[in-house]
N, C-alpha and C. Protein backbone atom coordinates (compact mmCIF):
# COMPACT_ATOMS: atom_id res chain seq x y z
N UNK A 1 0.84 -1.20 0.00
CA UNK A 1 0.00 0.00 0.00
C UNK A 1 0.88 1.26 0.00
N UNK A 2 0.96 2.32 -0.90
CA UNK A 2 1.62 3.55 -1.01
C UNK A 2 0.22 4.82 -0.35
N UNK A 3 1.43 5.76 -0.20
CA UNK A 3 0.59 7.23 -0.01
C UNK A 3 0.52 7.82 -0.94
N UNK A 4 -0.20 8.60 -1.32
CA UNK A 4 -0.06 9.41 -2.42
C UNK A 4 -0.64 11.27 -1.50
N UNK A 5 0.28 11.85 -1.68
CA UNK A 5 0.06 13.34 -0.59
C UNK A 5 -0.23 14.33 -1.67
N UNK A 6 -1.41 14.98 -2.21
CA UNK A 6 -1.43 16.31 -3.02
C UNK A 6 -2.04 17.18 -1.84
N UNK A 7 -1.22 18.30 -2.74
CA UNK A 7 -1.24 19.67 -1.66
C UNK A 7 -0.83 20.88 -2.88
N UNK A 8 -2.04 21.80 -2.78
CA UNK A 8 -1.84 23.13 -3.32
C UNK A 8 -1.02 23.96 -2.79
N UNK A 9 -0.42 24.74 -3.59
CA UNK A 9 0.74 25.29 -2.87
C UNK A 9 0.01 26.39 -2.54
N UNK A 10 0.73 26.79 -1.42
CA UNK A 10 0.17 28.55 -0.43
C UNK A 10 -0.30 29.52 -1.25
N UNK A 11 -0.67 30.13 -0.38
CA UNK A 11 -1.25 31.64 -1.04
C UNK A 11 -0.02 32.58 -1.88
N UNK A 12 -0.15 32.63 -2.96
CA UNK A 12 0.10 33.69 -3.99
C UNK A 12 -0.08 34.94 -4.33
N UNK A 13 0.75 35.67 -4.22
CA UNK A 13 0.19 37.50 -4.06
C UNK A 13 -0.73 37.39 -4.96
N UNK A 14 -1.27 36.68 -6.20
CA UNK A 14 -2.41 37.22 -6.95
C UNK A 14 -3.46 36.09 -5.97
N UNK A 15 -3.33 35.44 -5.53
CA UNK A 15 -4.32 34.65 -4.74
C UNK A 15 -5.08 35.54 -3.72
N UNK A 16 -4.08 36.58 -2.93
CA UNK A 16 -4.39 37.39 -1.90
C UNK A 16 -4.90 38.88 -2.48
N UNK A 17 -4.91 38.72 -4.10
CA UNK A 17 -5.14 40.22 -4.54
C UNK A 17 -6.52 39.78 -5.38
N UNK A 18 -7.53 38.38 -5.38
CA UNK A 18 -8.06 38.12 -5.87
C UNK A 18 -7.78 37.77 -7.16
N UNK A 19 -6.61 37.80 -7.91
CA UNK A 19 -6.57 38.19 -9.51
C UNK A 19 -6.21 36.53 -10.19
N UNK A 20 -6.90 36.14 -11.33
CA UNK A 20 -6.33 34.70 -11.82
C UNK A 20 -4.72 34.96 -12.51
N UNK A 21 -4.52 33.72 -12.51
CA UNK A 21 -3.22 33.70 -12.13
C UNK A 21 -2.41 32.77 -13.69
N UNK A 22 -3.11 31.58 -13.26
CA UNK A 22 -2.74 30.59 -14.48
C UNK A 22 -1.11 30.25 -14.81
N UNK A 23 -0.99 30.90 -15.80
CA UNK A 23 0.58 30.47 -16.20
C UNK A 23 1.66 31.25 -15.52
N UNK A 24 1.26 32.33 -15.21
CA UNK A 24 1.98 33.63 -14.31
C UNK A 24 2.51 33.25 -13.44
N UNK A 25 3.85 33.88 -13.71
CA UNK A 25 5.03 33.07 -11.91
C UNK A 25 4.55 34.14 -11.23
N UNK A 26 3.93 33.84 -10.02
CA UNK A 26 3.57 35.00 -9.08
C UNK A 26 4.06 34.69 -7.95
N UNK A 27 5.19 34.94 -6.38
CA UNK A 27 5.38 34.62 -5.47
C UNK A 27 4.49 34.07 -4.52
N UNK A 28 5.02 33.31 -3.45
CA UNK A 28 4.23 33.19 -2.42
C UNK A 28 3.77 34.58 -1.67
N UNK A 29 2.77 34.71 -0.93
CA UNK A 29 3.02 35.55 0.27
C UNK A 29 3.59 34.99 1.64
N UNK A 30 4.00 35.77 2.23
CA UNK A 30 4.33 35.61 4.02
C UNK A 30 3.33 34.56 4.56
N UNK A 31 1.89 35.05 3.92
CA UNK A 31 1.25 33.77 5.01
C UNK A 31 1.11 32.77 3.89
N UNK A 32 1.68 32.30 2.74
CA UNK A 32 1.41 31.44 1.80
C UNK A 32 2.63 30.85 2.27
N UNK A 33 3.39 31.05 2.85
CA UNK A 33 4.85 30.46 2.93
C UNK A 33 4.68 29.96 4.83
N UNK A 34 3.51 30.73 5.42
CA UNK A 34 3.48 30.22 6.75
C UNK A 34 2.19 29.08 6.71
N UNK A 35 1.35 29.07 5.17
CA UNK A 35 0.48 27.44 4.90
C UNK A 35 1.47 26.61 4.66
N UNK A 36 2.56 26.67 3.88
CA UNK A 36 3.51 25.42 3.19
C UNK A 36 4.26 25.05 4.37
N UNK A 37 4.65 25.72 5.60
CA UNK A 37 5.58 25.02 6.84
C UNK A 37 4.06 24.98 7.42
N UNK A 38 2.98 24.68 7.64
CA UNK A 38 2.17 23.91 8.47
C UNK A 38 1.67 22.53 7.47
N UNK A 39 1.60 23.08 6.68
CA UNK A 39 1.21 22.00 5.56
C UNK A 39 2.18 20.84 5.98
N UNK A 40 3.83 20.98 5.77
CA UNK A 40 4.75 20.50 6.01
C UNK A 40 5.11 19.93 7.40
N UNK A 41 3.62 20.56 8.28
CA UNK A 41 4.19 19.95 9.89
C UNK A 41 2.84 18.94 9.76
N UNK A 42 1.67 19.03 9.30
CA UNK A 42 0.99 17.84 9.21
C UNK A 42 1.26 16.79 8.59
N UNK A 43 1.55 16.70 7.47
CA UNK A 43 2.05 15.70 6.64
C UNK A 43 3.59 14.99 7.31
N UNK A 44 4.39 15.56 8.82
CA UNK A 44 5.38 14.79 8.97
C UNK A 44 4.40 14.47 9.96
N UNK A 45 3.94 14.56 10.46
CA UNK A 45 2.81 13.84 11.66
C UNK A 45 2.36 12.44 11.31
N UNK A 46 2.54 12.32 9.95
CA UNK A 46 1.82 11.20 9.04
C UNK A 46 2.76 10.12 9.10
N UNK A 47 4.00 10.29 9.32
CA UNK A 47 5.29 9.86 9.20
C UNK A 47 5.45 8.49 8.06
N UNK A 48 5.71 9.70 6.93
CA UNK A 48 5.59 9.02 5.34
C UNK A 48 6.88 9.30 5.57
N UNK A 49 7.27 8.11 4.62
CA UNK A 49 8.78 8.58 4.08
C UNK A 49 8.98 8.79 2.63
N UNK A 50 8.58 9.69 1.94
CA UNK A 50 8.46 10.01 0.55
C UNK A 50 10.07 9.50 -0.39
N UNK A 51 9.47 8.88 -1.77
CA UNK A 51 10.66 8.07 -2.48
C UNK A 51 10.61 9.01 -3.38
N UNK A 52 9.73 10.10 -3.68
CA UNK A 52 9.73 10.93 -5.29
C UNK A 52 8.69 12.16 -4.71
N UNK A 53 9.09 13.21 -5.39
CA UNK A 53 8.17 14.52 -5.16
C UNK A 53 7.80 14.76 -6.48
N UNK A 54 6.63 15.29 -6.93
CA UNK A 54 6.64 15.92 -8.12
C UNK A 54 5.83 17.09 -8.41
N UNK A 55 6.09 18.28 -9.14
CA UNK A 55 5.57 19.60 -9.18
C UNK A 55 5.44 20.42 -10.26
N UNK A 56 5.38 21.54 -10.47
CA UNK A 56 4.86 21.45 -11.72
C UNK A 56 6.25 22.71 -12.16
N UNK A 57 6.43 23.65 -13.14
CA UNK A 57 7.44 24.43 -13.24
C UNK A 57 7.65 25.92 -12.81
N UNK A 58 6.40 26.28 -12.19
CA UNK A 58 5.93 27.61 -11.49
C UNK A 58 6.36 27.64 -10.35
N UNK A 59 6.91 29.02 -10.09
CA UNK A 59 7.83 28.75 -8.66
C UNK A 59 7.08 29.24 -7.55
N UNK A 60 5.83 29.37 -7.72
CA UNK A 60 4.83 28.96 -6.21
C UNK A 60 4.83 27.75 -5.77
N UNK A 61 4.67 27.00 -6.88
CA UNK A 61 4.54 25.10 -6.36
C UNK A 61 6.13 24.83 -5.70
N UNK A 62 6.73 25.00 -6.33
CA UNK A 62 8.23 24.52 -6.71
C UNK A 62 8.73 25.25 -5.06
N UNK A 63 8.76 26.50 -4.41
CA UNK A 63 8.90 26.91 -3.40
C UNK A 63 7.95 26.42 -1.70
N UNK A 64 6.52 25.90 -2.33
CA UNK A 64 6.05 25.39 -1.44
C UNK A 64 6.37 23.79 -1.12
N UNK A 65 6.65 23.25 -2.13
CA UNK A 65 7.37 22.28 -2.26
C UNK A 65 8.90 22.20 -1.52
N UNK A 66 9.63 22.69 -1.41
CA UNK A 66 10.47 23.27 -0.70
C UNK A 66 10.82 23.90 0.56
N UNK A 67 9.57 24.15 1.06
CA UNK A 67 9.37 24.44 2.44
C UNK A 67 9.07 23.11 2.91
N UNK A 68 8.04 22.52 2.11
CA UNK A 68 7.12 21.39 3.23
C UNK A 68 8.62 20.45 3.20
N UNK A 69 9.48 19.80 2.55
CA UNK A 69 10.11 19.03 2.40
C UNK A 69 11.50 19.50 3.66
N UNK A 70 11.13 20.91 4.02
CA UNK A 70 12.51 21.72 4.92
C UNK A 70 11.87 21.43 6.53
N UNK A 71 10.31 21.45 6.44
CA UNK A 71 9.69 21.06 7.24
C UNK A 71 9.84 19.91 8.01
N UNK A 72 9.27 18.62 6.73
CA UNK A 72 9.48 17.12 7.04
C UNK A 72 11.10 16.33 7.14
N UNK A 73 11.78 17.80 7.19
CA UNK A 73 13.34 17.24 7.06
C UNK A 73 14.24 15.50 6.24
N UNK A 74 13.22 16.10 5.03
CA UNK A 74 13.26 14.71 4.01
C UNK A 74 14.02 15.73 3.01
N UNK A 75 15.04 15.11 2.89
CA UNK A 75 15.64 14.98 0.73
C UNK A 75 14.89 13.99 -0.10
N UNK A 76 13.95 14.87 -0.86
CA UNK A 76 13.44 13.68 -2.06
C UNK A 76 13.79 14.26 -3.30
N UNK A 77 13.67 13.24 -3.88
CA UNK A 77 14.15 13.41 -5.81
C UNK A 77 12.85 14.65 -5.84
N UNK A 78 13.42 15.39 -6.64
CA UNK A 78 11.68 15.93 -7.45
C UNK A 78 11.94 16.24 -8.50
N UNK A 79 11.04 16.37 -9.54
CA UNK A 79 10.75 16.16 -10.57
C UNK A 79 9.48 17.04 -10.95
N UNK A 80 10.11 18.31 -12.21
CA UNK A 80 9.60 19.26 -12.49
C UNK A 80 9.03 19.35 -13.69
N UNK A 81 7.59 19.22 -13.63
CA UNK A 81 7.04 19.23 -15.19
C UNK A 81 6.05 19.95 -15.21
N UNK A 82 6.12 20.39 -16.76
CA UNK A 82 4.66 21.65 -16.68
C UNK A 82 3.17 20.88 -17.38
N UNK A 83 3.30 19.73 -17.37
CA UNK A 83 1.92 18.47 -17.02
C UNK A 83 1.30 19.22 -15.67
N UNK A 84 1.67 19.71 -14.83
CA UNK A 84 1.46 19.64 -13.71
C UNK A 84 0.97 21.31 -13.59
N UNK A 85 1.30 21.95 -14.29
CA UNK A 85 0.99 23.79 -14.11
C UNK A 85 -0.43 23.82 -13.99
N UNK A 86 -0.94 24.89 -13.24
CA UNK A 86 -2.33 25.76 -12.98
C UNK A 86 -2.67 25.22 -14.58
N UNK A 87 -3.80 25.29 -14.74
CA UNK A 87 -4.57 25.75 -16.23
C UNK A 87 -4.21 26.87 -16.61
N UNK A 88 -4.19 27.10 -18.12
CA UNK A 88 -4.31 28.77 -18.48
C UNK A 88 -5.39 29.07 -18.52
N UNK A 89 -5.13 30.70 -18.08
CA UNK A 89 -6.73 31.25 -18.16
C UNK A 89 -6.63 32.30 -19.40
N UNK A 90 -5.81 31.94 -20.05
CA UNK A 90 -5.86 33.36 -21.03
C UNK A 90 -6.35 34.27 -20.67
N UNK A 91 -6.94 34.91 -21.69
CA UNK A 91 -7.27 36.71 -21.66
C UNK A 91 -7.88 36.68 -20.12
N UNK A 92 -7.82 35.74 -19.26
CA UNK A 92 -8.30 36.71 -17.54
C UNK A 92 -7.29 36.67 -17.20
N UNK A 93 -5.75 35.81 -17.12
CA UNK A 93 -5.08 36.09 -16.38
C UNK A 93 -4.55 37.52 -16.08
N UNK A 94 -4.28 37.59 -14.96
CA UNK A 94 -3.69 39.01 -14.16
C UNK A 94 -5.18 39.80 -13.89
N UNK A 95 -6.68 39.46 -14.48
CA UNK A 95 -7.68 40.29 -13.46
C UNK A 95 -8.26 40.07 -12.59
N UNK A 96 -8.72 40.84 -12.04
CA UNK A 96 -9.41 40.96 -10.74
C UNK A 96 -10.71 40.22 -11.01
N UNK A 97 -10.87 38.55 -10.04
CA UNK A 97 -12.01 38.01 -10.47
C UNK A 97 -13.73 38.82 -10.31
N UNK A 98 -13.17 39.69 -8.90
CA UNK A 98 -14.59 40.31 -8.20
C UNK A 98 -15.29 41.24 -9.88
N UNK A 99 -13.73 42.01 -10.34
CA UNK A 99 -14.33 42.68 -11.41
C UNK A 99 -14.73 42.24 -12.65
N UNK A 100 -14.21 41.09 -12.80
CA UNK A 100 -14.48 40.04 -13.78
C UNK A 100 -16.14 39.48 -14.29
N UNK A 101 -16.28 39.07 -12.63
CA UNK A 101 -17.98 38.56 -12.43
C UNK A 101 -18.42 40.26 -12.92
N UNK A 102 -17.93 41.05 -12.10
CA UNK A 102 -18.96 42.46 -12.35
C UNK A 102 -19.54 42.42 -14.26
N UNK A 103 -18.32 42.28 -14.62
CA UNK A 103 -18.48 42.79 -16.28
C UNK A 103 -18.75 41.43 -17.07
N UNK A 104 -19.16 40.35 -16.63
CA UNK A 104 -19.32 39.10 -17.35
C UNK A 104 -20.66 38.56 -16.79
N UNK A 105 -20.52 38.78 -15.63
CA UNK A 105 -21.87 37.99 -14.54
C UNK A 105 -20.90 36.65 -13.74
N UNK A 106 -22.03 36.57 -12.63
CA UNK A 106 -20.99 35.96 -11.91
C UNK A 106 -20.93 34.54 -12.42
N UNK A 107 -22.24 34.33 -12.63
CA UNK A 107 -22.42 32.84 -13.00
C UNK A 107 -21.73 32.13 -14.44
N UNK A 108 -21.39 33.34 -15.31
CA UNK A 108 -20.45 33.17 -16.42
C UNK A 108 -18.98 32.79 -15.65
N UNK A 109 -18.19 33.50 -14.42
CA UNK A 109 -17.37 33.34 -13.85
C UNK A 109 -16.98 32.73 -13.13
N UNK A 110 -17.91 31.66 -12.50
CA UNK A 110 -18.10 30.63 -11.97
C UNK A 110 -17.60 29.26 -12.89
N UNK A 111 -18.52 29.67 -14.23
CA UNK A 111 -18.70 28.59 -15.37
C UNK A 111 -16.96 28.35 -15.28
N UNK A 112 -16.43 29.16 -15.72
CA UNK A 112 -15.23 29.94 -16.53
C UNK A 112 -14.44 28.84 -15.41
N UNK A 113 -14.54 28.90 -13.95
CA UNK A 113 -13.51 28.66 -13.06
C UNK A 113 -13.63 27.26 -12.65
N UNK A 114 -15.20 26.77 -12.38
CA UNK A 114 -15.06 25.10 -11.68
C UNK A 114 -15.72 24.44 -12.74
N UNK A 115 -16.61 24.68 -14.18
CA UNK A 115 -16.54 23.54 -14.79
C UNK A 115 -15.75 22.80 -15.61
N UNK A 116 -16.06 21.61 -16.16
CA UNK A 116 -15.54 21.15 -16.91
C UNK A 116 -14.44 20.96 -17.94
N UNK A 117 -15.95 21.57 -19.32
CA UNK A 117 -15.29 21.57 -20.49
C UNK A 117 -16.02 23.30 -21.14
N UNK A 118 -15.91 24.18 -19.92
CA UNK A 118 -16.12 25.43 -20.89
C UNK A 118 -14.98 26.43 -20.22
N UNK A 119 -14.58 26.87 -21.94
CA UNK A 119 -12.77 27.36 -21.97
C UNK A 119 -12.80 28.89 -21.49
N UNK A 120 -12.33 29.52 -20.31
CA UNK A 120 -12.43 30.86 -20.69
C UNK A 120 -11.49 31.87 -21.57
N UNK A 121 -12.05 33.14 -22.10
CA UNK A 121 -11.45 33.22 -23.76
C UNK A 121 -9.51 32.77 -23.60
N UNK A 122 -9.62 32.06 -25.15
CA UNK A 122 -7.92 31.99 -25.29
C UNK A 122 -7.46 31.12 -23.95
N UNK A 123 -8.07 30.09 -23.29
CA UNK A 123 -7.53 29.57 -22.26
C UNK A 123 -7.93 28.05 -22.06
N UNK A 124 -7.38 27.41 -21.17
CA UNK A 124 -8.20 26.24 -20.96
C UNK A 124 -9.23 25.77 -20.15
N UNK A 125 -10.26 24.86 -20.50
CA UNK A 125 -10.90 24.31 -19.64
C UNK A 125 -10.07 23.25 -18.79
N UNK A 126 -10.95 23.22 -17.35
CA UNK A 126 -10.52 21.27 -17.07
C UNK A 126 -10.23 20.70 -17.76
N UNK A 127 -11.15 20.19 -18.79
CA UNK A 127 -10.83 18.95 -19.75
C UNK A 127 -9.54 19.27 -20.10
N UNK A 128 -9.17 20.13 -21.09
CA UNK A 128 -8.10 20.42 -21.47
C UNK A 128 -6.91 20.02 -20.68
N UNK A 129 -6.90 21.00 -19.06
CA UNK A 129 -6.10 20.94 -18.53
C UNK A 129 -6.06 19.15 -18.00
N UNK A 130 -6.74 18.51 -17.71
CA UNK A 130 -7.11 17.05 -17.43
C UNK A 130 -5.86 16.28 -18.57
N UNK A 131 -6.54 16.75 -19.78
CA UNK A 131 -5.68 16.29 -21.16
C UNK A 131 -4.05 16.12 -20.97
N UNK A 132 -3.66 17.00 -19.92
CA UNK A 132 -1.91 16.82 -19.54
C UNK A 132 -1.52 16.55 -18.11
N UNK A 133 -2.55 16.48 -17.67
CA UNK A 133 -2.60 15.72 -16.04
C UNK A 133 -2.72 14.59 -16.08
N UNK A 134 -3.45 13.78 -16.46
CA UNK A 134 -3.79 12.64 -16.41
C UNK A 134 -3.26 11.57 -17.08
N UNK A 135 -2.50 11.66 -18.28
CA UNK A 135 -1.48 11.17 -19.01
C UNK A 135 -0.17 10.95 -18.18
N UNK A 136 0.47 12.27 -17.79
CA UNK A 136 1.29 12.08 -16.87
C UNK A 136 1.40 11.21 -15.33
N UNK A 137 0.33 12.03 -14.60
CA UNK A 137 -0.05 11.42 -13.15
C UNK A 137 0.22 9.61 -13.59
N UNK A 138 -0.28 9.32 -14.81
CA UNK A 138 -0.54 7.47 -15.01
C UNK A 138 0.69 7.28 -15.27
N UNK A 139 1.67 8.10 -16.07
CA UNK A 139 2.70 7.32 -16.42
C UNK A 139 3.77 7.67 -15.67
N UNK A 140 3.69 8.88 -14.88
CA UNK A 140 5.18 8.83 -13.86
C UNK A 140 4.56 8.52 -12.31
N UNK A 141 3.39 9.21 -12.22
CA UNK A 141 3.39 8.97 -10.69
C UNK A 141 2.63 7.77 -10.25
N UNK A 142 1.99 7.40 -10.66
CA UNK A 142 0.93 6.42 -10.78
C UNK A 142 2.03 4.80 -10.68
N UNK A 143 3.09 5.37 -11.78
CA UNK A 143 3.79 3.94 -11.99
C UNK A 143 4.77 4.07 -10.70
N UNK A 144 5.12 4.76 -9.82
CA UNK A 144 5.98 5.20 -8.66
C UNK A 144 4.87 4.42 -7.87
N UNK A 145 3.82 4.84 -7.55
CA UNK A 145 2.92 4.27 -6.85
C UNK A 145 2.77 2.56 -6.68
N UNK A 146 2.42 2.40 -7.80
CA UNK A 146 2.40 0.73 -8.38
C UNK A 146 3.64 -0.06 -7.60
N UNK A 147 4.98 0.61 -8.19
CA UNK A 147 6.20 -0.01 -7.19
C UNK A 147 6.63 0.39 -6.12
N UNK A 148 5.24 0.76 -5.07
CA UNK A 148 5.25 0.87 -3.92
C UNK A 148 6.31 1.97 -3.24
N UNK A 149 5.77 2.96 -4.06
CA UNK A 149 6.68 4.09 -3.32
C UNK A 149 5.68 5.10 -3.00
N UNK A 150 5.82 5.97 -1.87
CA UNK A 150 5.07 7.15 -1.23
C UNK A 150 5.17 7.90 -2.03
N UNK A 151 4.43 8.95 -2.84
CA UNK A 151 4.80 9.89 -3.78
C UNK A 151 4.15 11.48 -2.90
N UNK A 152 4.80 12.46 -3.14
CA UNK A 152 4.37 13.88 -2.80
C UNK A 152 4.43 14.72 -4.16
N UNK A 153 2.89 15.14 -4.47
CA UNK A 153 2.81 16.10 -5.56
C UNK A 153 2.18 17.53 -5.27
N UNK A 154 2.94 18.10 -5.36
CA UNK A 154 2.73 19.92 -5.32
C UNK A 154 2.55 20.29 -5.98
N UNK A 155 1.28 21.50 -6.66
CA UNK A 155 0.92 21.65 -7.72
C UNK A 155 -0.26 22.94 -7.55
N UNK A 156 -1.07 22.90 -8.33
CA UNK A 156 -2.33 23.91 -8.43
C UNK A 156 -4.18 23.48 -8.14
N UNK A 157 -4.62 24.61 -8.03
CA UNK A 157 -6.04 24.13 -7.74
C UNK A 157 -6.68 23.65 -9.17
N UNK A 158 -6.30 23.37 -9.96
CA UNK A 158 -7.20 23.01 -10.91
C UNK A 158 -6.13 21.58 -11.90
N UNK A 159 -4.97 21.62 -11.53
CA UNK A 159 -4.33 20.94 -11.77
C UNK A 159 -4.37 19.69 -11.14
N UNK A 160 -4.97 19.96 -9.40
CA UNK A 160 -5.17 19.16 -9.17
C UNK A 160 -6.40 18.57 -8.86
N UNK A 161 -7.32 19.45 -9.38
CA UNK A 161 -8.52 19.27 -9.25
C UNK A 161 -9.02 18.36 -10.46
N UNK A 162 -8.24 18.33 -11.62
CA UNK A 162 -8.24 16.85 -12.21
C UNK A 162 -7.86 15.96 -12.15
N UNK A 163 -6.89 16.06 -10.89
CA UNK A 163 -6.42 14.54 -10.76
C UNK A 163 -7.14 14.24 -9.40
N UNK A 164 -7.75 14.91 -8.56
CA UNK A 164 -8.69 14.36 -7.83
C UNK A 164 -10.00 13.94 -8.52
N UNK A 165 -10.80 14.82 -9.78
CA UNK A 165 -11.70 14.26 -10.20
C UNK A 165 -11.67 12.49 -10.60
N UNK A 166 -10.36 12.27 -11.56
CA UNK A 166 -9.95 11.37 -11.73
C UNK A 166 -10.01 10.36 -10.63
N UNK A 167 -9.35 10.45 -9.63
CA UNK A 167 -9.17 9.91 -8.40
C UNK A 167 -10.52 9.31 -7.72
N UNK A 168 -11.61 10.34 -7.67
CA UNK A 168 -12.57 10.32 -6.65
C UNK A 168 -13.82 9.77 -7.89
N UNK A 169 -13.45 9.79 -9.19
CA UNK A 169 -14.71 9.28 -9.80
C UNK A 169 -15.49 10.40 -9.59
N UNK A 170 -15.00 11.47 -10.17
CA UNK A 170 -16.10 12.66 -10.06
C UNK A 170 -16.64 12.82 -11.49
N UNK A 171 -17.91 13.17 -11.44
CA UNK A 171 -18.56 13.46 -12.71
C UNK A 171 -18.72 14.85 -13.00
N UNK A 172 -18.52 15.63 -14.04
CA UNK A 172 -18.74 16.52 -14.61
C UNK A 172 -19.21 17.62 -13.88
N UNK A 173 -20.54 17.16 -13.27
CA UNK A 173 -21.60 17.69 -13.06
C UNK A 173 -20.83 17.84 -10.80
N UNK A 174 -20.42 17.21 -10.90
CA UNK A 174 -19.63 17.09 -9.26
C UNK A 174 -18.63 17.48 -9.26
N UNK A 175 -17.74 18.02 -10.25
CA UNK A 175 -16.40 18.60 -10.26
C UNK A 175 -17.11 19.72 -9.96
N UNK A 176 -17.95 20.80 -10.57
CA UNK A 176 -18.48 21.89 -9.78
C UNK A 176 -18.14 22.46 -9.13
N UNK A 177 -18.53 21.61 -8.08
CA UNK A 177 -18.27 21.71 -6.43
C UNK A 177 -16.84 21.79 -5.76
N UNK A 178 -15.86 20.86 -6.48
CA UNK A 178 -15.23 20.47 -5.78
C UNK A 178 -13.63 21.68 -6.05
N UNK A 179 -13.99 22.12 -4.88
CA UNK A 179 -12.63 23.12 -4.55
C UNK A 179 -11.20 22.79 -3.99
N UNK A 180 -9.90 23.07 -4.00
CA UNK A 180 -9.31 22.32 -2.92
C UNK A 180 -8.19 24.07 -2.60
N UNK A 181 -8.69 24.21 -1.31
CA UNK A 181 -7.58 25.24 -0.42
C UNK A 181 -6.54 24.92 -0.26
N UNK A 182 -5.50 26.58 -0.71
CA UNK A 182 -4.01 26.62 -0.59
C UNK A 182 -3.85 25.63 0.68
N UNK A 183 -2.76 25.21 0.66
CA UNK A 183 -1.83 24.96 1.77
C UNK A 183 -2.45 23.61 2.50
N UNK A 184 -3.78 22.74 2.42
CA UNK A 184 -4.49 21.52 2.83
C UNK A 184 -4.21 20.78 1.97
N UNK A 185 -3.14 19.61 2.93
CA UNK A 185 -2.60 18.38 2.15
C UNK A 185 -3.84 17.16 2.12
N UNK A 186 -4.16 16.37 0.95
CA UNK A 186 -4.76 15.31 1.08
C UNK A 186 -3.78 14.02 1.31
N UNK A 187 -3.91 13.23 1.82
CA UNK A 187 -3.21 12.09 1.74
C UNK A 187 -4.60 10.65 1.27
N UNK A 188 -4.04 9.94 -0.20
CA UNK A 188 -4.77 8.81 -0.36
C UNK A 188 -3.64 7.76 -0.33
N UNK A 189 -4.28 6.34 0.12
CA UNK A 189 -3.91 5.02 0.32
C UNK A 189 -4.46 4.36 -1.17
N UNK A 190 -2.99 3.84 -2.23
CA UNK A 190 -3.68 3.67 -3.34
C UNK A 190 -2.73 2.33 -3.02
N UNK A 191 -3.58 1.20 -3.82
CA UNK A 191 -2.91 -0.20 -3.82
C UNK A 191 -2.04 -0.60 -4.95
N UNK A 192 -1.32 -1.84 -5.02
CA UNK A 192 -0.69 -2.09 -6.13
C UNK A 192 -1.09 -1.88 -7.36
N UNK A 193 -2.45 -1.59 -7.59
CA UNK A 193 -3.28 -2.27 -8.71
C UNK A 193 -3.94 -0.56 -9.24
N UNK A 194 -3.21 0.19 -8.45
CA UNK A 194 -3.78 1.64 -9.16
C UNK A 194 -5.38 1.87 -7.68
N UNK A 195 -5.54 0.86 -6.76
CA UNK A 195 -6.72 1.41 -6.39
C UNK A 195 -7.40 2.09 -5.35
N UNK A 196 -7.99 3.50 -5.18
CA UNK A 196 -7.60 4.31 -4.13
C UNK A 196 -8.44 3.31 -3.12
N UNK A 197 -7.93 3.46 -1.94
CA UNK A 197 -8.45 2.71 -0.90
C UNK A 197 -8.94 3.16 0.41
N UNK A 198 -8.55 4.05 0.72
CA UNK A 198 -8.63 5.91 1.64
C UNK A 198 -8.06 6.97 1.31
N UNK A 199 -8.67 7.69 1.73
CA UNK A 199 -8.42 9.11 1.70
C UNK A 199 -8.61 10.00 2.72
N UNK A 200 -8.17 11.10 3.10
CA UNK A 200 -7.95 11.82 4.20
C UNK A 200 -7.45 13.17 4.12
N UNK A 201 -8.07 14.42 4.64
CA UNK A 201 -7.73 15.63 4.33
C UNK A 201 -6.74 16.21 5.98
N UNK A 202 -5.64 16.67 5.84
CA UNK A 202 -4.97 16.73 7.16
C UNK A 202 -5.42 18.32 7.64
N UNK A 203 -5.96 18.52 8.25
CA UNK A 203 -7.00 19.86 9.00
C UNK A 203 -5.82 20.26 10.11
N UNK A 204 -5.03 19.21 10.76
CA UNK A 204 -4.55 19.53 11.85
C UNK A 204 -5.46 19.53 13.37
């Protein structure tokens, strides 16, 4: 039985300024960097011993990744791929979502952010973004998993919000819903055979 630990990386000055973000290297903030060392003190509570990290090429992930690991006082391999980046949001990245909903409606901005398969302009949907998550997750981390190794992946809310859909058997219509907050590590119990078996959100 392996762990498998995803965790959004901390708050991002455009996270804390409301503004989408997407492909944009934007820093942590002070308290995005004080989620990744708590993040990093629950997950050693767990007392995993991680064989592989993996993250995506944006240096929010890549830095929170880096704390939690300074945290759990582990050296792991990691492994940097942009399979793993936020979605693009095209033409919204860098605005202000509050003003966004104002001049679109909110429920267009909603659409735009937790469904599926509708793209906002010049950008990707889920699906899309799914389209380079899910390929990967099966063939590097998935197969880490299989030969029984603990894996830690750091990454984005929508990046990983397809590989939890994936994960949890979410439908279309239930991805919606499903949000995941900076800096809250999940930990799942996946078996030899690819199959999740628990799951667990670390609250502290």
């Amino acid at each position: 039985m392996s762990k498998l630990c995803l965790l959004r990386h901390g708050e991002s000055l455009w996270n804390e300024e409301n503004r989408f973000t997407g492909w944009v290297d934007v820093p942590l903030t002070d308290f995005g960097r004080q989620q990744a060392e708590r993040a990093g003190q629950l997950i050693n509570k767990e007392n995993i011993t991680f064989s592989a990290a993996y993250t995506s090429v944006l240096d929010r992930a890549i830095e929170t990744l880096s704390i939690v690991m300074k945290e759990m006082r582990q050296k792991i391999p990691v492994i940097k791929d942009s399979a793993l980046n936020e979605r693009m949001y095209g033409d919204l990245q860098g605005l202000n979502k509050e003003d966004t909903a104002k001049k679109y409606g909110a429920g267009q901005v909603h659409l735009w952010r937790r469904s599926y398969d509708i793209k906002p302009p010049n950008g990707e949907s889920l699906e899309d973004t799914q389209k380079r998550t899910i390929p990967f997750f099966m063939n590097c981390i998935m197969t880490d998993i299989k030969e029984g190794k603990n894996v830690l992946v750091v990454a984005h809310g929508n990046s990983l919000r397809s590989i939890v859909m994936y994960l949890d058997n979410l439908s279309k219509e239930e991805v919606l819903s499903l949000e995941l907050p900076t800096g809250l590590p999940i930990i799942y119990n996946i078996d030899s055979e690819g199959k999740v078996t628990a799951k667990k959100e670390l609250k502290g």
